[in-house]
C-alpha atoms as a PDB file:
ATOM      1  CA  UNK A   1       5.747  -0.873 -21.829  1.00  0.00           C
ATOM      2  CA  UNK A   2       6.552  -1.779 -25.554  1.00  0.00           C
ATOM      3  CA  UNK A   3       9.381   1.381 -25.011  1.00  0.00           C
ATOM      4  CA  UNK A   4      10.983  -0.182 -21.736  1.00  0.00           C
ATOM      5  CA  UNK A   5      10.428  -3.554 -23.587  1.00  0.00           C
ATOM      6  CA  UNK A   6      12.705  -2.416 -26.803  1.00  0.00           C
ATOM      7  CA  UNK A   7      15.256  -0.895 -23.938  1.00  0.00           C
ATOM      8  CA  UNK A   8      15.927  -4.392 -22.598  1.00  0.00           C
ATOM      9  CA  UNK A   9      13.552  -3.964 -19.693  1.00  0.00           C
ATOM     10  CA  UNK A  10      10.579  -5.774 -20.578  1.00  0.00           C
ATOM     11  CA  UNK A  11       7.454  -5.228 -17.651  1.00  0.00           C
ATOM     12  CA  UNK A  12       4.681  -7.407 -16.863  1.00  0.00           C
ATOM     13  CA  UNK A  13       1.995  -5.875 -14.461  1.00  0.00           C
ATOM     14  CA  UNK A  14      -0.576  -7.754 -12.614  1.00  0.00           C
ATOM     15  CA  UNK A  15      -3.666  -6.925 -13.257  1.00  0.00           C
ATOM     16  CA  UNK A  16      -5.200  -8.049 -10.126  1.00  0.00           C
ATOM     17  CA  UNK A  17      -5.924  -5.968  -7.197  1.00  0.00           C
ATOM     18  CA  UNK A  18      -3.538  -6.902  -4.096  1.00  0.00           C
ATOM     19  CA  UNK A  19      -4.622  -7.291  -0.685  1.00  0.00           C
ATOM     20  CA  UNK A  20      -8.766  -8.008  -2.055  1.00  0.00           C
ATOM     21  CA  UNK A  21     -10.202 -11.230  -1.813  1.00  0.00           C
ATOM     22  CA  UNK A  22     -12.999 -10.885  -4.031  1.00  0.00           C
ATOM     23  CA  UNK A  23     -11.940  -8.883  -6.627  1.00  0.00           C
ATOM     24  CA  UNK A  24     -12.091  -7.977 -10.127  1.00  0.00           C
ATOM     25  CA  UNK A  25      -9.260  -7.741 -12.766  1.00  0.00           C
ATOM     26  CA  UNK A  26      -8.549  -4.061 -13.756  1.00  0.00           C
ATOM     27  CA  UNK A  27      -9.063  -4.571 -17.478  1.00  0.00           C
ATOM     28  CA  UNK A  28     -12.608  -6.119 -16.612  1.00  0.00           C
ATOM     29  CA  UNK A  29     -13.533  -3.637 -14.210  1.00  0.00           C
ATOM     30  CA  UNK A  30     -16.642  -2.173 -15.590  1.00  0.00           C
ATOM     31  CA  UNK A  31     -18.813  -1.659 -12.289  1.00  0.00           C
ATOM     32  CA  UNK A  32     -20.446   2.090 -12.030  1.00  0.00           C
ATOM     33  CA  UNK A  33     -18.943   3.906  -9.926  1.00  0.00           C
ATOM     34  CA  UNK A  34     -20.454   7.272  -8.246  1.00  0.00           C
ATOM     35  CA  UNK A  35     -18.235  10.413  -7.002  1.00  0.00           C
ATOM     36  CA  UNK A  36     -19.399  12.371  -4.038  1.00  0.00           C
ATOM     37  CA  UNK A  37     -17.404  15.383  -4.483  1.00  0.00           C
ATOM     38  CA  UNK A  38     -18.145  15.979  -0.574  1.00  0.00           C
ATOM     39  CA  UNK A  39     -17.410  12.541   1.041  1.00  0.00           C
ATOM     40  CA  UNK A  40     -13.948  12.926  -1.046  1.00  0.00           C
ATOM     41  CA  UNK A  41     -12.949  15.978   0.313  1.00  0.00           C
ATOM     42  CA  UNK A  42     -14.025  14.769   4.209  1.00  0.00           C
ATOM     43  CA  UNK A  43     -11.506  11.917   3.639  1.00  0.00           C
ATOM     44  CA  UNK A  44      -8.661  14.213   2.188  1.00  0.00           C
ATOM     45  CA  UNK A  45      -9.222  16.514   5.359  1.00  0.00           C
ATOM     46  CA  UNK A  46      -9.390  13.210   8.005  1.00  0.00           C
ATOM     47  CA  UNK A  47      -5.858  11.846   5.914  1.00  0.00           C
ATOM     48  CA  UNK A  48      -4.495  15.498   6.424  1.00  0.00           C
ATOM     49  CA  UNK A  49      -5.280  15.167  10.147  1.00  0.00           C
ATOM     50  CA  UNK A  50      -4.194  12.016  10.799  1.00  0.00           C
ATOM     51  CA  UNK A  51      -1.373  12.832   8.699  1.00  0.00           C
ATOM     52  CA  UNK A  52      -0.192  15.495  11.386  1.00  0.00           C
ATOM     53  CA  UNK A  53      -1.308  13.463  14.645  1.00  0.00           C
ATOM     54  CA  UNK A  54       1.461  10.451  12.867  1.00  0.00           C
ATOM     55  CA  UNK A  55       4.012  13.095  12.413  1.00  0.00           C
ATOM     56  CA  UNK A  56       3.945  14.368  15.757  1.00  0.00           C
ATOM     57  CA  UNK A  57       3.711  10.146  17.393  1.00  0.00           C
ATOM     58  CA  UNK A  58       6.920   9.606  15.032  1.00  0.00           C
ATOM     59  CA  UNK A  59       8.873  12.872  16.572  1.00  0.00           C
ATOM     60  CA  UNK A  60       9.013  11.488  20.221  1.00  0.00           C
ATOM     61  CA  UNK A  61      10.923   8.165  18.457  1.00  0.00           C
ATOM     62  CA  UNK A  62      14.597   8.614  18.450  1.00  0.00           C
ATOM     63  CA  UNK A  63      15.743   6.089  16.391  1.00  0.00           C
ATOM     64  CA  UNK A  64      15.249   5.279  12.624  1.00  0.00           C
ATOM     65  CA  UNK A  65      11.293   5.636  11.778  1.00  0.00           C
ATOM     66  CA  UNK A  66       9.554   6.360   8.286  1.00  0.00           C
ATOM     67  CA  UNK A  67       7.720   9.034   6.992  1.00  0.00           C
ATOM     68  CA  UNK A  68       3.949   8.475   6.837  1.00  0.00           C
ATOM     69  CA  UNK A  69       3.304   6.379   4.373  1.00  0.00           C
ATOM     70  CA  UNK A  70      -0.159   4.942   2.900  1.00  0.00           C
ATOM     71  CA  UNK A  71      -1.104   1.048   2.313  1.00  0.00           C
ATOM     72  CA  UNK A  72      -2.819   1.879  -0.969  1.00  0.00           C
ATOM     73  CA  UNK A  73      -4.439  -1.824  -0.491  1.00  0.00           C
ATOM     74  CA  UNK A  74      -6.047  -0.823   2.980  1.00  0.00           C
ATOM     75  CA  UNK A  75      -6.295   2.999   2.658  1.00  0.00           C
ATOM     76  CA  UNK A  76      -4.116   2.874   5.799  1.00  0.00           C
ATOM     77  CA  UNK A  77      -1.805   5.308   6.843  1.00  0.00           C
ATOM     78  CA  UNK A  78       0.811   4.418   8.944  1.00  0.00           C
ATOM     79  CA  UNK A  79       4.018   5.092  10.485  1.00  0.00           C
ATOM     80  CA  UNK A  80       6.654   2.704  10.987  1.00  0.00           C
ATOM     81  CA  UNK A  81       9.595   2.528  13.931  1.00  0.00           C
ATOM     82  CA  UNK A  82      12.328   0.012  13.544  1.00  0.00           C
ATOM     83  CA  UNK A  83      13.545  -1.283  16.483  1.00  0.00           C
ATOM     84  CA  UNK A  84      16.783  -2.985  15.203  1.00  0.00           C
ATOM     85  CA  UNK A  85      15.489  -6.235  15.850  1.00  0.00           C
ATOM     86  CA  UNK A  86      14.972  -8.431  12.962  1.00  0.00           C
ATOM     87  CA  UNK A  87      10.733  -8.596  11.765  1.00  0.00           C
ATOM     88  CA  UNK A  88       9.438 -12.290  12.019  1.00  0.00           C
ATOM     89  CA  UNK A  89       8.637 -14.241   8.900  1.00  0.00           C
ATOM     90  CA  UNK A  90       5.445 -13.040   7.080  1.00  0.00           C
ATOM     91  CA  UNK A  91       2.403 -15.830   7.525  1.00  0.00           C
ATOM     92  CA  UNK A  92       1.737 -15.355   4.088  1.00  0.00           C
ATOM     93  CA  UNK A  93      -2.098 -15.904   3.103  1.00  0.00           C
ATOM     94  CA  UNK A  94      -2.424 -12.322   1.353  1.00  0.00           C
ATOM     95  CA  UNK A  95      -5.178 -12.455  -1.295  1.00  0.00           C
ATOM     96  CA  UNK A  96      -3.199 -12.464  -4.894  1.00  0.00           C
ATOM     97  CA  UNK A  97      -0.228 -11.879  -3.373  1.00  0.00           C
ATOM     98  CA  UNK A  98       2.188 -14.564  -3.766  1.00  0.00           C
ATOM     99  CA  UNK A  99       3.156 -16.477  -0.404  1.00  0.00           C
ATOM    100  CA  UNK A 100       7.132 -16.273  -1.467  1.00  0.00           C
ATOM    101  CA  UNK A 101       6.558 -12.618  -2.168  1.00  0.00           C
ATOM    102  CA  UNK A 102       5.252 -11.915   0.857  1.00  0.00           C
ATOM    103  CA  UNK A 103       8.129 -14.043   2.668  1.00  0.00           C
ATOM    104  CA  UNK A 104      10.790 -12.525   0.359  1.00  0.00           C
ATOM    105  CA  UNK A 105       9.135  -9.200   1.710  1.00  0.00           C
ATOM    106  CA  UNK A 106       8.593  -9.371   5.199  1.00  0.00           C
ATOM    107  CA  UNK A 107      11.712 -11.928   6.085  1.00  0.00           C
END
């Protein structure tokens, strides 16, 4: 950051999780946390599946649509079809997410 700073690009990251109510700033995250080397690899193979079952859903769509893309907040995957039309204004209420953010987003 100091290197993008001296560039003329200085960056300020938020340190709190998005999309989490009750949640815990990264810095001060000190909780245990325990790998299950099987569990992981179950969840790689369901994302691969459902990875293929959203590819094949998006081919039958013959206008614009996205690739499959993940909500990192969520874990979801998703897949998303535009219709032309223009998206109603976001409700806002997104834990630490700010509510013009999310309008300036979804708008």
């Amino acid at each position: 950051m100091a290197m993008l700073n001296a560039q003329g690009a200085p960056v300020a990251i938020d340190t709190m999780p998005s999309e989490i109510a009750d949640c815990v700033a990264f810095p001060d995250d000190r909780a245990p946390r325990v790998y299950d080397a099987a569990l992981a690899r179950d969840f790689w193979r369901a994302l691969v599946l459902i990875d293929q079952v959203l590819k094949l859903f998006r081919t039958g769509f013959l206008g614009k649509a996205s690739p499959v893309h993940l909500f990192w907040g969520s874990f979801d995957l998703a897949v998303t079809r535009f219709s032309g039309r223009t998206a109603p204004a976001h409700p806002g209420g997104v834990p630490h997410l700010q509510t013009r953010w999310c309008a300036r987003l979804f708008a």
